[in-house]
Protein backbone atom coordinates (compact mmCIF):
# COMPACT_ATOMS: atom_id res chain seq x y z
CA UNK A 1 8.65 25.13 6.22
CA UNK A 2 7.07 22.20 8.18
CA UNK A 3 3.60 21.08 7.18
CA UNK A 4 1.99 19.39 10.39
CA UNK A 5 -1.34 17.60 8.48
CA UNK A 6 -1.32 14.20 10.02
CA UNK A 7 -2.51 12.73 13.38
CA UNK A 8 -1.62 9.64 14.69
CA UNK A 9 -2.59 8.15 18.24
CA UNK A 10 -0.17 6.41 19.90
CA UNK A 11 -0.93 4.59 22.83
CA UNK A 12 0.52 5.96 26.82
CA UNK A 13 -0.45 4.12 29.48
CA UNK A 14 -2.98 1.61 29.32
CA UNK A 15 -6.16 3.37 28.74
CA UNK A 16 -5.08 7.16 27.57
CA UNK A 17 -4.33 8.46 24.19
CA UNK A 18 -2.68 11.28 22.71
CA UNK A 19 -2.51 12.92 19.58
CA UNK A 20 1.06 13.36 17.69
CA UNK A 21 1.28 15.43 15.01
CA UNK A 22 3.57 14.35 12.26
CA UNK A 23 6.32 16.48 10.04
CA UNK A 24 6.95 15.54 6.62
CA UNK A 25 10.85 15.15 8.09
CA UNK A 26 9.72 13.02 11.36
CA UNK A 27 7.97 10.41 8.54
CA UNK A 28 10.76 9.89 6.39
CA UNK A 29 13.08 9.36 9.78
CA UNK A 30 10.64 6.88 11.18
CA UNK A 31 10.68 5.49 7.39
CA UNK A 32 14.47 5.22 7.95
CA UNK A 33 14.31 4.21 10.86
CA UNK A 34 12.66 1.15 9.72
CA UNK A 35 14.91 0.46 6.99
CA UNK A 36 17.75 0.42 9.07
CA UNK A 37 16.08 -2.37 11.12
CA UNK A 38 15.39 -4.26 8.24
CA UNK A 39 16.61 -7.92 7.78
CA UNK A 40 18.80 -7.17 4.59
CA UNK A 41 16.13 -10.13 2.71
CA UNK A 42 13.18 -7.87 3.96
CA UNK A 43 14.70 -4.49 2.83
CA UNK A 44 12.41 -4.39 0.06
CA UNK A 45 8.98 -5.36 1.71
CA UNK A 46 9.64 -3.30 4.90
CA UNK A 47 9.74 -0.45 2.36
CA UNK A 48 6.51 -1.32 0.45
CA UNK A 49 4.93 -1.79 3.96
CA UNK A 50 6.03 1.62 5.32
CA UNK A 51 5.20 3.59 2.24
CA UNK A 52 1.46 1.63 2.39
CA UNK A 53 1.70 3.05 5.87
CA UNK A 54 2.08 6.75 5.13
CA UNK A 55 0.47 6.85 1.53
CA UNK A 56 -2.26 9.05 2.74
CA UNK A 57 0.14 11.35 4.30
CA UNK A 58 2.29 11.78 1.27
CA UNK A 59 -0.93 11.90 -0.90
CA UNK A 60 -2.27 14.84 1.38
CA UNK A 61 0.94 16.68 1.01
CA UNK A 62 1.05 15.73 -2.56
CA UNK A 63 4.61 14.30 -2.95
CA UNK A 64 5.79 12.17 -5.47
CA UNK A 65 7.00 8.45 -5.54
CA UNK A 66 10.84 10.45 -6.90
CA UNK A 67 10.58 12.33 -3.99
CA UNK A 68 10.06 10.03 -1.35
CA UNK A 69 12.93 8.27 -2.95
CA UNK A 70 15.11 11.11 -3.34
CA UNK A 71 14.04 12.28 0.88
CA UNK A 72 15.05 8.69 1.78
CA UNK A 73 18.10 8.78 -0.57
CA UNK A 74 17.36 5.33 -2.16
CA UNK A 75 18.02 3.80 -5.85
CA UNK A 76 15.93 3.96 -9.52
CA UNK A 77 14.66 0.66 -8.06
CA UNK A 78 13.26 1.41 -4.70
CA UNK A 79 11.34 4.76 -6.94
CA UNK A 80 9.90 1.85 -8.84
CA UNK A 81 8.48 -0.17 -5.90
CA UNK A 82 7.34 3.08 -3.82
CA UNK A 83 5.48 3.62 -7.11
CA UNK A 84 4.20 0.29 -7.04
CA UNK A 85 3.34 0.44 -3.24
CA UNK A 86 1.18 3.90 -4.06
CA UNK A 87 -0.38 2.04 -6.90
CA UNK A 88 -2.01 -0.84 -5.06
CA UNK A 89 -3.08 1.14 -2.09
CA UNK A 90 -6.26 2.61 -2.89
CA UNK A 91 -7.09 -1.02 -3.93
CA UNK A 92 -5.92 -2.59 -0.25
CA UNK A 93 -8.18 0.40 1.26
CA UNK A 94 -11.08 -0.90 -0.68
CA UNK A 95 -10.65 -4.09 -0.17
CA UNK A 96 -10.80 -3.67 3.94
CA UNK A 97 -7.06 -3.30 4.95
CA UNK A 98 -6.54 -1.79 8.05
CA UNK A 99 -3.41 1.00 8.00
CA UNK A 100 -3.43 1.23 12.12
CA UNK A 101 -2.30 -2.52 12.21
CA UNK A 102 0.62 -2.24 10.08
């Protein structure tokens, strides 16, 4: 079962905009995608930065830091900074940060 609960506007053109609805499977592949691309130095931030990036997707679905790291098939140690990266979010989204520039 797919849960479709997340819109995000990517840009076409110059001027228009169109919604894109997002799986829970089309995140963790764009996560992957990411992590792939990664400088192996950076492995670690680019994975704090993309789980800051969909936090408030995975908090909507209610998934777990072990799950994201079991979907993504990563170590104990990557669980323990996607825990991190979901504990310090609420705290960058007070604090002004804007998701949409990440």
């Amino acid at each position: 079962m797919i849960y479709i609960v997340f819109l995000r506007w990517y840009k076409v053109g110059f001027c228009n905009m169109r919604p894109i609805m997002l799986s829970e499977e089309k995140v963790y592949e764009l996560i992957k995608i990411e992590l792939r691309l990664a400088k192996r130095n950076n492995f670690c931030r680019t994975l704090i930065l993309q789980i800051i990036k969909y936090c408030n997707f995975f908090d909507k679905l209610r998934i777990t830091s072990a799950d994201i790291a079991r979907n993504l098939k990563l170590s104990k140690s990557a669980y323990s900074q996607i825990a991190l990266a979901r504990t310090i979010y609420p705290d960058l989204i007070e604090n002004g940060l804007d998701i949409q520039q990440l």
